[in-house]
C-alpha atoms as a PDB file:
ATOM      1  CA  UNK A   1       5.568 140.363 215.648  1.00  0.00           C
ATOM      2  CA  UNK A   2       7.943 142.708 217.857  1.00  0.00           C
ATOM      3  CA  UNK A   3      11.000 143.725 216.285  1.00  0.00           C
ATOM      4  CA  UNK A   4      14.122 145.759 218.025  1.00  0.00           C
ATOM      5  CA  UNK A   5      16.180 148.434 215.773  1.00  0.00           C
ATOM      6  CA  UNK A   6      19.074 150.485 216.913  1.00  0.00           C
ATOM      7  CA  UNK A   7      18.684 153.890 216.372  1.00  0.00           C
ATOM      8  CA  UNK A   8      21.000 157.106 216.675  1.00  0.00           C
ATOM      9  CA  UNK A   9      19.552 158.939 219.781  1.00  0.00           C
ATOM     10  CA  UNK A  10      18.980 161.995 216.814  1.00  0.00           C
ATOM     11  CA  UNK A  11      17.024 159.723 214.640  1.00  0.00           C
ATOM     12  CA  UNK A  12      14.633 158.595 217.328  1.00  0.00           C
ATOM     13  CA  UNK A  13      14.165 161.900 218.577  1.00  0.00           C
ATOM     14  CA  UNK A  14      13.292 162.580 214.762  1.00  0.00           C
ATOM     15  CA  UNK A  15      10.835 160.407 214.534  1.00  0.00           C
ATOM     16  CA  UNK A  16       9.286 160.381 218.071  1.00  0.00           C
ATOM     17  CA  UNK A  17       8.507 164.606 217.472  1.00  0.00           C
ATOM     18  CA  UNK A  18       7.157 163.396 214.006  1.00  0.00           C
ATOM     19  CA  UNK A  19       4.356 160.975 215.021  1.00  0.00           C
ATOM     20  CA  UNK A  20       3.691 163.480 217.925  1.00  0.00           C
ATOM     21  CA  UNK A  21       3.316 166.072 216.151  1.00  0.00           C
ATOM     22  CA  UNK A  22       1.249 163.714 213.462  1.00  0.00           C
ATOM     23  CA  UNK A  23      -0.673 162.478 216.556  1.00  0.00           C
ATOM     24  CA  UNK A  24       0.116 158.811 215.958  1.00  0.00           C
ATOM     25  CA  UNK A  25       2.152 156.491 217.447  1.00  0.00           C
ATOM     26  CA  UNK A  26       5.871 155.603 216.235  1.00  0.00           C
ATOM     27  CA  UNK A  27       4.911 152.311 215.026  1.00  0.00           C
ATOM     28  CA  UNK A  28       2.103 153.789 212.616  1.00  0.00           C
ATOM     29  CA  UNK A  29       4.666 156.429 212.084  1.00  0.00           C
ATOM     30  CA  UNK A  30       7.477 154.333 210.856  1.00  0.00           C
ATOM     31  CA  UNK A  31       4.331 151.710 209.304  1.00  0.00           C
ATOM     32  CA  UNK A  32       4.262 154.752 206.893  1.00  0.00           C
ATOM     33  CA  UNK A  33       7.244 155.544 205.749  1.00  0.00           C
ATOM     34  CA  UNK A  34       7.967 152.001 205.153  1.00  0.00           C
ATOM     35  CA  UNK A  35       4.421 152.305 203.105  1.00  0.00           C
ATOM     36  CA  UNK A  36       6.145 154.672 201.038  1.00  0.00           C
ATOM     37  CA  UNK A  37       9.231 153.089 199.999  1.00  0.00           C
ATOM     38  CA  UNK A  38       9.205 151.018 196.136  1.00  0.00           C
ATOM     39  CA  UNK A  39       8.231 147.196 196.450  1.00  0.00           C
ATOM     40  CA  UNK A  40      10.901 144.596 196.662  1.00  0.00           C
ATOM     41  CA  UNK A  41      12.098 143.649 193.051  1.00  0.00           C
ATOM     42  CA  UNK A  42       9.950 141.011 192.120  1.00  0.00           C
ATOM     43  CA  UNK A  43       6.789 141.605 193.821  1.00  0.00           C
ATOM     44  CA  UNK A  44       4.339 143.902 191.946  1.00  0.00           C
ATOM     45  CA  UNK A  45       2.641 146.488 194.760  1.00  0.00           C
ATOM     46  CA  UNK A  46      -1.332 146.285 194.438  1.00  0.00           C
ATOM     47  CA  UNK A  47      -3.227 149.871 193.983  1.00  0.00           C
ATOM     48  CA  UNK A  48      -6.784 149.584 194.551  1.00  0.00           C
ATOM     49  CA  UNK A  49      -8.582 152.578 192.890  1.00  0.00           C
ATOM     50  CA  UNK A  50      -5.291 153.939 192.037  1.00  0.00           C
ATOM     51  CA  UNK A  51      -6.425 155.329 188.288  1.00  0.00           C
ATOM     52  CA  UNK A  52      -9.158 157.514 189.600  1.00  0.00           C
ATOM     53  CA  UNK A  53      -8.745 160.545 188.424  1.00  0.00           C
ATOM     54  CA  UNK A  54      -6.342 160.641 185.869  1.00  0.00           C
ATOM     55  CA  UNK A  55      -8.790 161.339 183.401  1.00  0.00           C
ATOM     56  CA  UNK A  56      -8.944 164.515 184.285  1.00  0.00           C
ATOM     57  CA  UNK A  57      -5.942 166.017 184.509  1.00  0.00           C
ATOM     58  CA  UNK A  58      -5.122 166.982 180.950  1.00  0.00           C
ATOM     59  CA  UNK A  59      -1.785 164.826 181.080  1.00  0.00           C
ATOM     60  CA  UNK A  60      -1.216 163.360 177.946  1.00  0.00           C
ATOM     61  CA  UNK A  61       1.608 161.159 178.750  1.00  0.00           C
ATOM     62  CA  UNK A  62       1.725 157.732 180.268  1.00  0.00           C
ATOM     63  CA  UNK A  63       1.249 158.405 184.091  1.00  0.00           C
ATOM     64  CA  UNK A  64       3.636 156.386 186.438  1.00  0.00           C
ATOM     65  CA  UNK A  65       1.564 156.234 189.696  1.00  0.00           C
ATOM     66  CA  UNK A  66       4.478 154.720 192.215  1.00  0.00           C
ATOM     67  CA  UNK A  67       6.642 157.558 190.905  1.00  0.00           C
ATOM     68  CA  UNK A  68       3.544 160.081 191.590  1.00  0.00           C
ATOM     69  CA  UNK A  69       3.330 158.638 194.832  1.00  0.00           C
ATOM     70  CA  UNK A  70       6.452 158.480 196.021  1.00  0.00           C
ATOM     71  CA  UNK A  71       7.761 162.323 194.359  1.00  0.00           C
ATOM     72  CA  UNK A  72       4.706 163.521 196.686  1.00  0.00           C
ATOM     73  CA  UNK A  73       5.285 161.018 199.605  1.00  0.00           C
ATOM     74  CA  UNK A  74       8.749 163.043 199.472  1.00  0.00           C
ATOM     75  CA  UNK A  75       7.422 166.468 199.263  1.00  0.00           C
ATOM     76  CA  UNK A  76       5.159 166.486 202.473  1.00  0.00           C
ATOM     77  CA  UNK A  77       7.931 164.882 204.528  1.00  0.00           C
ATOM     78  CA  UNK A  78      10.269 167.955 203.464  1.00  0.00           C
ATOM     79  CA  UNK A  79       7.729 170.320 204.177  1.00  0.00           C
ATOM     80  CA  UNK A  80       6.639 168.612 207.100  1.00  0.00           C
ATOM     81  CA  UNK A  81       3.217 167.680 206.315  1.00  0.00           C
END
């Protein structure tokens, strides 16, 4: 379904050198980022596989995978990764 959003000239810019430089297009680009953002409130995200490998880690507290996620999700896009 095609959808049309206004951007700033600067924020397009942003994000066309971003999924350049990621070699993808802007739509899988901004696909992504909307990936990373929480769930609407009310609807419980799905996360196939997503305990594998917690075992491991020698955390002994409760591990909150969206936060995880979504603390690294926010690290490689400051470091540009």
């Amino acid at each position: 379904m095609p959808v049309t959003i206004e951007l700033s000239d600067d924020a397009l810019a942003r994000l066309e050198s971003e999924a350049g430089r990621r070699g993808i297009t802007l739509d899988e680009l901004i696909a992504e980022l909307a990936a990373a953002l929480p769930a609407p409130a009310g609807q419980a995200r799905r996360h196939r596989l997503g305990f594998v490998g917690i075992g491991a880690s020698g955390r002994t507290e409760p591990l909150d995978i969206d936060r995880e996620r979504a603390e690294l999700a926010a690290k490689k896009l400051a470091e540009g990764a």
